[in-house]
Protein backbone atom coordinates (compact mmCIF):
# COMPACT_ATOMS: atom_id res chain seq x y z
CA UNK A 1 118.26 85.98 23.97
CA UNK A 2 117.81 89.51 23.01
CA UNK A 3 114.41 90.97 21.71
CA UNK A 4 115.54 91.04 18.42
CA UNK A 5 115.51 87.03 18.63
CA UNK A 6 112.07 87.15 19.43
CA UNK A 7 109.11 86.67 16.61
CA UNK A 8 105.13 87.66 17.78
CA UNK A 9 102.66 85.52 16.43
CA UNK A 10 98.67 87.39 16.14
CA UNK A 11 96.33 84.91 15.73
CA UNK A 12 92.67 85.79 14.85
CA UNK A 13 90.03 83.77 14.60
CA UNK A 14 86.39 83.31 13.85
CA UNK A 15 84.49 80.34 15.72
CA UNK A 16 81.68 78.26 13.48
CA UNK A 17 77.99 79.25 15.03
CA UNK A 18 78.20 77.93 18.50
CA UNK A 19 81.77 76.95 18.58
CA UNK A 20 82.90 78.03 21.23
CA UNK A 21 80.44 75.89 23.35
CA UNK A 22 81.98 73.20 21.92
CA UNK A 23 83.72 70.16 23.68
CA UNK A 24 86.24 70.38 20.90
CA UNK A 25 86.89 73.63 21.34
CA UNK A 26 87.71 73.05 25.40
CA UNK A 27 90.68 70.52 24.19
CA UNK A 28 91.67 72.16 20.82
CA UNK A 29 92.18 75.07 23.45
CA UNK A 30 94.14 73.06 26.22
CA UNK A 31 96.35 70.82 23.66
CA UNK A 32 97.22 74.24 21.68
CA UNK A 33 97.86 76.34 24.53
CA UNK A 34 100.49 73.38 25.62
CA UNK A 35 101.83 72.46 22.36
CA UNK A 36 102.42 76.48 22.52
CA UNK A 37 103.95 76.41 25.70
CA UNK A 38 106.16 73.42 25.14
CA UNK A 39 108.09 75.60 22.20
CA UNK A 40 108.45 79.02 24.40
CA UNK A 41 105.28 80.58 23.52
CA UNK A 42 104.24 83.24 25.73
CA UNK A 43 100.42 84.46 25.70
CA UNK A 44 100.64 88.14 25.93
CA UNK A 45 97.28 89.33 24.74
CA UNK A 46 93.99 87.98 24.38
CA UNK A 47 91.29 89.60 23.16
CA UNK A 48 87.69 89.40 22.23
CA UNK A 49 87.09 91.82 18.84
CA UNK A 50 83.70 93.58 19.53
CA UNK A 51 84.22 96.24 16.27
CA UNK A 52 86.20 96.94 12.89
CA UNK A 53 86.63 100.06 12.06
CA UNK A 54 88.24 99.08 8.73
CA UNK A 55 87.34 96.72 5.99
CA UNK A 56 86.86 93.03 5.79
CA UNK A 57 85.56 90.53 8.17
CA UNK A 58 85.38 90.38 11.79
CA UNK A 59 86.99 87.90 13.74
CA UNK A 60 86.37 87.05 16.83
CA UNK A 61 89.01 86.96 18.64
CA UNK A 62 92.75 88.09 18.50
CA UNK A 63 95.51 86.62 20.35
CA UNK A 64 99.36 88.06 20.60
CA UNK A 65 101.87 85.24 21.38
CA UNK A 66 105.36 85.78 21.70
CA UNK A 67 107.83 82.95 20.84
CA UNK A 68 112.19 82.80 21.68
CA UNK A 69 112.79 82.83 18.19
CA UNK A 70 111.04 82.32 14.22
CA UNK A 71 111.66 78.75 14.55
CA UNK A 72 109.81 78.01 17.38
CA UNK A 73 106.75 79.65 16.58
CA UNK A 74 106.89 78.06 12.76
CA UNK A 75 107.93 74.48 15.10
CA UNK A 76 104.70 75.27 17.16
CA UNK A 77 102.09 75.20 14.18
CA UNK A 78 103.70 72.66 11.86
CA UNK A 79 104.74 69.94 14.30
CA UNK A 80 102.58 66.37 14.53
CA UNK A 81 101.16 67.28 17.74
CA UNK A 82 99.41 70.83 16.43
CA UNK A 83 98.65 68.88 13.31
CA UNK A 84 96.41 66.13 15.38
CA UNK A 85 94.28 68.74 16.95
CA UNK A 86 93.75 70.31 13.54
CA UNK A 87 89.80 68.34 12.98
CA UNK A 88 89.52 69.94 16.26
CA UNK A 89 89.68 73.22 15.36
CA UNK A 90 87.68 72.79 12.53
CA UNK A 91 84.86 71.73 14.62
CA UNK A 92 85.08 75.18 16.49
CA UNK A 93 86.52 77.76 14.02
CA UNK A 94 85.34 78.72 10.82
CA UNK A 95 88.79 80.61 10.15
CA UNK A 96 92.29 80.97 11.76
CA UNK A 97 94.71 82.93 10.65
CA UNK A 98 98.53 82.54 12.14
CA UNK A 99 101.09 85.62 11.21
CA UNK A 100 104.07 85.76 12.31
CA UNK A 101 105.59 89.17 12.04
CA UNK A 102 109.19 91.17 12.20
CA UNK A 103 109.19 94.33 14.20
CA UNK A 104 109.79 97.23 11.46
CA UNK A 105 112.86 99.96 11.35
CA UNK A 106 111.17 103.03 12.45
């Protein structure tokens, strides 16, 4: 597999007002992080946001995922198991956005 096989995933999210204290969000968090890791997807950052400097909301926190290939990551986020912990997440997050990006010609 070469890099250019490779597709990044940045997730950022916002949790609902105590959210993150949530029982749902302990096993949204452990069925998504193995649903991830069951289609090659690699956590390489995690991070809380604590400013924007630019426009828009704030999330809360950011998270860089890197998959073996486009398919995977789409697989990851569209298969029955991700879709089952969906009322999950809804109990914890207010809003998740999933990209999944390209790495642009310099």
């Amino acid at each position: 597999m070469t890099n250019a096989d490779k597709t990044i995933v940045v997730i950022e999210a916002t949790f609902n007002p105590d959210g993150m204290n949530t029982p749902e969000f302990k096993e949204y968090s452990r069925r998504s992080n193995a649903n991830g890791e069951a289609h090659g997807g690699v956590v390489i950052g995690k991070y809380q946001v604590t400013d924007n400097l630019g426009n828009g909301d704030t999330p809360h926190l950011v998270l860089v995922i890197e998959y073996p290939s486009e398919e995977n990551a789409k697989q990851t986020f569209t298969n029955s198991e991700y879709l089952n912990i969906l009322p999950l997440r809804h109990v914890a997050f207010k809003q998740v956005n999933i990209f999944l990006t390209n790495t642009l010609a310099s």
